[in-house]
N, C-alpha and C. Protein backbone atom coordinates (compact mmCIF):
# COMPACT_ATOMS: atom_id res chain seq x y z
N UNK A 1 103.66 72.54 -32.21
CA UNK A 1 103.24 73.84 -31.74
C UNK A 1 102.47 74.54 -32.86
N UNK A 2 101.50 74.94 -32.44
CA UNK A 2 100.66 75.74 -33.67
C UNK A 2 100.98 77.07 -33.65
N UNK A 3 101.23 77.28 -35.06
CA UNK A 3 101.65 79.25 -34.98
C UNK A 3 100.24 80.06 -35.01
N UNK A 4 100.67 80.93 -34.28
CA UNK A 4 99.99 81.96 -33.72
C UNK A 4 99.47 83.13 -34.96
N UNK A 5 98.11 83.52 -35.49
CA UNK A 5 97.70 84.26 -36.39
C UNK A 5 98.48 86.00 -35.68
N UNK A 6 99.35 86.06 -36.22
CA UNK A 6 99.48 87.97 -35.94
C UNK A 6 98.49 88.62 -35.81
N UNK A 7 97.38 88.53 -36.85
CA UNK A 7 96.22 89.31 -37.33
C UNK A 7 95.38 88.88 -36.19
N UNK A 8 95.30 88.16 -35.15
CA UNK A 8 94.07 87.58 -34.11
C UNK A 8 93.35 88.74 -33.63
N UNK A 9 92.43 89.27 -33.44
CA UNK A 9 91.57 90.28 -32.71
C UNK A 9 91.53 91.63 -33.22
N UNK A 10 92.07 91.55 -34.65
CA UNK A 10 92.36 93.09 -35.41
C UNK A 10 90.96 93.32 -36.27
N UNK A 11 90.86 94.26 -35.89
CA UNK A 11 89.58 95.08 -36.80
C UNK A 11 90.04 95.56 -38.20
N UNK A 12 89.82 95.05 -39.07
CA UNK A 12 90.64 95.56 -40.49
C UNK A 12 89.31 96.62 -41.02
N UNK A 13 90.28 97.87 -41.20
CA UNK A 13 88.78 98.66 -41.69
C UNK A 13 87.66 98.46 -43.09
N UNK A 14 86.76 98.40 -42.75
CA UNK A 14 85.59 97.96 -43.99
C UNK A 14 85.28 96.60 -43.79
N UNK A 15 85.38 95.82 -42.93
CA UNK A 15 84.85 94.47 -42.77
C UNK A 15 84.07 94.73 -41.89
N UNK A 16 82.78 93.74 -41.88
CA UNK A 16 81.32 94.18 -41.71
C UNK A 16 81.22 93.11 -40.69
N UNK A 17 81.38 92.14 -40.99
CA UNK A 17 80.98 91.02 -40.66
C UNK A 17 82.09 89.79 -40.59
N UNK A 18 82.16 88.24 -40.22
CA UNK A 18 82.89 87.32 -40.03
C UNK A 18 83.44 86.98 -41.79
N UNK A 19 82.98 87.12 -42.67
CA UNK A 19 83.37 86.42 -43.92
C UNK A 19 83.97 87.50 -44.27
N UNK A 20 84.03 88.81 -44.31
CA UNK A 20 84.96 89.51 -44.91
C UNK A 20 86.58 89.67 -44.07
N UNK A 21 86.10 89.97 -42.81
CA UNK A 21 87.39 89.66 -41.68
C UNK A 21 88.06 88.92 -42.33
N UNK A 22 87.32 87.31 -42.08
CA UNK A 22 88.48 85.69 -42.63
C UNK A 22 88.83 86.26 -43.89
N UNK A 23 88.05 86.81 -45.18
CA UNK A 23 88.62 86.64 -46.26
C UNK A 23 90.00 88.06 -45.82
N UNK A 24 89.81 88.72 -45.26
CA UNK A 24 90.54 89.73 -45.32
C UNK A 24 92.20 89.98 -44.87
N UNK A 25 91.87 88.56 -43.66
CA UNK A 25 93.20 88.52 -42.53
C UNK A 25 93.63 87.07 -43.70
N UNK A 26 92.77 86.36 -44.36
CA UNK A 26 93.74 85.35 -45.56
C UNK A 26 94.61 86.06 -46.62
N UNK A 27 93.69 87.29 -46.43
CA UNK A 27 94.95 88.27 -47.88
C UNK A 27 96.09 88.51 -47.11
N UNK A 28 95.80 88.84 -45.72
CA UNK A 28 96.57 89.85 -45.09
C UNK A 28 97.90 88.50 -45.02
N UNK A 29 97.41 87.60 -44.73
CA UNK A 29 98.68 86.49 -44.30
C UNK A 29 99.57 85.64 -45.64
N UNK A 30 98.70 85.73 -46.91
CA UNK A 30 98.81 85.21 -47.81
C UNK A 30 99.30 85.92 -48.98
N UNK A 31 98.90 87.26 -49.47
CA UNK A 31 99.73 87.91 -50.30
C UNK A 31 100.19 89.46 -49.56
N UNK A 32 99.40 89.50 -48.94
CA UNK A 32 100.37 91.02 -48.70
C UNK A 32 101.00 90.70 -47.37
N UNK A 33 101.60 90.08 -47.49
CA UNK A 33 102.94 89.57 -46.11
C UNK A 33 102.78 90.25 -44.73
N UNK A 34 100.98 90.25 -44.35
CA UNK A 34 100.49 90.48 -43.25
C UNK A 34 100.61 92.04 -42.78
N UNK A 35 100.91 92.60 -44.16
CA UNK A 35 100.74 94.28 -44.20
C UNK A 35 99.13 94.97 -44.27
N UNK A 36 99.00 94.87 -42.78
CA UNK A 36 97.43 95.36 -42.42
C UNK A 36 96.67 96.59 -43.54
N UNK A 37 97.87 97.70 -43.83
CA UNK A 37 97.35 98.70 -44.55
C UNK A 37 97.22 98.45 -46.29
N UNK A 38 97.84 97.49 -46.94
CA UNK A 38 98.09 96.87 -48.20
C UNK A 38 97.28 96.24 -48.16
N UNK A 39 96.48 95.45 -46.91
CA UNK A 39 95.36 94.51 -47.00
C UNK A 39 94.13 95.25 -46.86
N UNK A 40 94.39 96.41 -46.58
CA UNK A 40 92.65 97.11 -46.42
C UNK A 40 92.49 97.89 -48.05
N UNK A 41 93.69 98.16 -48.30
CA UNK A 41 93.85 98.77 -50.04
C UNK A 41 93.36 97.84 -50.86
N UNK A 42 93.68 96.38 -50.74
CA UNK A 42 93.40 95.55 -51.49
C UNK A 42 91.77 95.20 -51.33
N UNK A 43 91.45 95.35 -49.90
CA UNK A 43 89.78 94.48 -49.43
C UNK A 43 88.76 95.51 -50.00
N UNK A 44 89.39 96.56 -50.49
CA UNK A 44 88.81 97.61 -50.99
C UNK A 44 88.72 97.99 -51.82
N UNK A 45 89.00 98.12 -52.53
CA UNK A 45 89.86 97.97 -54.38
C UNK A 45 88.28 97.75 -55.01
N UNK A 46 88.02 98.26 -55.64
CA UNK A 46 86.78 96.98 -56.98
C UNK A 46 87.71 96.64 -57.79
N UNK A 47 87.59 95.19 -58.26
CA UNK A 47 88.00 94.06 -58.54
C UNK A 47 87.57 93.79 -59.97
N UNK A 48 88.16 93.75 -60.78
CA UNK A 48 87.71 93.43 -61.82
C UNK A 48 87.42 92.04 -62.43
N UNK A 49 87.67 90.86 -61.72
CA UNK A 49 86.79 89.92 -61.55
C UNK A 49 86.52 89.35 -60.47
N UNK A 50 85.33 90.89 -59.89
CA UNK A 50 84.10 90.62 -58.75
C UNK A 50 83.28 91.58 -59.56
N UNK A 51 82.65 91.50 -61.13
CA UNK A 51 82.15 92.57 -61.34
C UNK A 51 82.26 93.67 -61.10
N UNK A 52 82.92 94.41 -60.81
CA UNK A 52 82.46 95.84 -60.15
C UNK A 52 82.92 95.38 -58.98
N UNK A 53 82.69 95.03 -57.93
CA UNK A 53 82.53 95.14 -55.83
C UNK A 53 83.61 94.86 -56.25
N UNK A 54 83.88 95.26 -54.58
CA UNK A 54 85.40 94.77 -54.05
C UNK A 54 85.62 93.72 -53.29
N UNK A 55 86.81 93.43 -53.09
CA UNK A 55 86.14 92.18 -52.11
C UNK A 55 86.02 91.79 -51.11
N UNK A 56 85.63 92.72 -50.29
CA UNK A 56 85.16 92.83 -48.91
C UNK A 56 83.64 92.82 -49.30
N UNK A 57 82.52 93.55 -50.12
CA UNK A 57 81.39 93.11 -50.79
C UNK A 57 81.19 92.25 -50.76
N UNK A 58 81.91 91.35 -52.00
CA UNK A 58 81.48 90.29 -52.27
C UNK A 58 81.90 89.07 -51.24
N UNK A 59 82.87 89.32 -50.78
CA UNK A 59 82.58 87.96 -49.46
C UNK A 59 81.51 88.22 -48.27
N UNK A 60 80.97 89.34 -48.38
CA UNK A 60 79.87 89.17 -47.30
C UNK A 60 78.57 89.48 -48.15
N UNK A 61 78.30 89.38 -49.33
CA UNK A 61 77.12 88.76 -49.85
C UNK A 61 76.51 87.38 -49.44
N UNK A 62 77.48 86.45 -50.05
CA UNK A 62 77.07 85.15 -49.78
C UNK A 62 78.24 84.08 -49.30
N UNK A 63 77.79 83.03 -49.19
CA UNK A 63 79.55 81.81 -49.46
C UNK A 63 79.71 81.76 -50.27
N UNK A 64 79.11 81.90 -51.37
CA UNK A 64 79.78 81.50 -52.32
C UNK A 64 81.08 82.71 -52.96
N UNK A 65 80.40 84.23 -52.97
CA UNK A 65 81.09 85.22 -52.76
C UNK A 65 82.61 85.04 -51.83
N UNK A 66 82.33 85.01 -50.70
CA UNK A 66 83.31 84.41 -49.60
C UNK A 66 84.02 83.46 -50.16
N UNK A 67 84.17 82.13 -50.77
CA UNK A 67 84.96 81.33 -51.35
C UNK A 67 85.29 81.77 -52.52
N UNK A 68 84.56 82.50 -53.51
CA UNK A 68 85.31 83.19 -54.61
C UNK A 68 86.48 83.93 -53.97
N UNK A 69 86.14 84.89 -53.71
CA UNK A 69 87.17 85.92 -52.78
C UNK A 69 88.37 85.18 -52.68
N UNK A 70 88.23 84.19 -51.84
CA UNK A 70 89.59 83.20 -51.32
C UNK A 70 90.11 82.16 -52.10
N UNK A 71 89.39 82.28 -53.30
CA UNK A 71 89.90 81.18 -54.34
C UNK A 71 90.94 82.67 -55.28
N UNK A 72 90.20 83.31 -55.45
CA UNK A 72 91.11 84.20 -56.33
C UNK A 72 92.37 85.04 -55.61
N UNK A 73 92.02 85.16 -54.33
CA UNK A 73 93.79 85.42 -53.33
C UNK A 73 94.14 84.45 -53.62
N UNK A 74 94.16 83.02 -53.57
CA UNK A 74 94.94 82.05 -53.99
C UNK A 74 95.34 81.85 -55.11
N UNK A 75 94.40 82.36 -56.25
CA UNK A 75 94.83 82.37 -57.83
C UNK A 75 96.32 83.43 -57.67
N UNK A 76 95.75 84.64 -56.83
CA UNK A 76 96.69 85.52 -57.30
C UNK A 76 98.24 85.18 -56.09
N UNK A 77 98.05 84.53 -55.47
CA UNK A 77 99.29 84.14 -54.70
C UNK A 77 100.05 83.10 -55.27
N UNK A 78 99.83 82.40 -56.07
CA UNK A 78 100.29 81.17 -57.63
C UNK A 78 100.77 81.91 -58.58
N UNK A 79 100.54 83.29 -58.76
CA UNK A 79 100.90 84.41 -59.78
C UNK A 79 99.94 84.40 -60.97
N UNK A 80 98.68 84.17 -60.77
CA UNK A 80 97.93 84.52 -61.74
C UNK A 80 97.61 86.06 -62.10
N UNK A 81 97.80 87.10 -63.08
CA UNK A 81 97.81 88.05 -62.99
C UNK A 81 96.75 88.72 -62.68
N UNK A 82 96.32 89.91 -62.61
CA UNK A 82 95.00 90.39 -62.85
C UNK A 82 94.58 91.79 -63.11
């Protein structure tokens, strides 16, 4: 049986487009324990390594932006600090 995304059809505020959504509902499921409002604090935040942007920005710049984004929720879900 495949589990079901909670987050399916939610508009998270400040996502523009498809790459910030995905990166946004991966925070939402992955470090902030699918706390919609902790995940828009976070997609919003400037980031201090995203230069400056936050990272809802920078995943809808480019892919590569977009896979940064989701490499560093994963850094920081391993407990890398930041």
């Amino acid at each position: 049986m495949k589990p079901t995304n909670c987050c399916e059809g939610v508009h998270l505020v400040g996502t523009t487009g498809e790459p910030s959504r995905r990166a946004a509902l991966d925070a939402a499921t992955r470090i902030c324990a699918g706390d919609h409002l902790t995940t828009i604090f976070f997609m919003n935040k400037i980031h201090p390594w995203l230069d400056g942007h936050t990272p809802l920005e920078s995943a809808e710049q480019s892919e590569q932006g977009l896979e940064f984004v989701i490499d560093m929720i994963g850094a920081i879900e391993t407990g890398v600090h930041i």
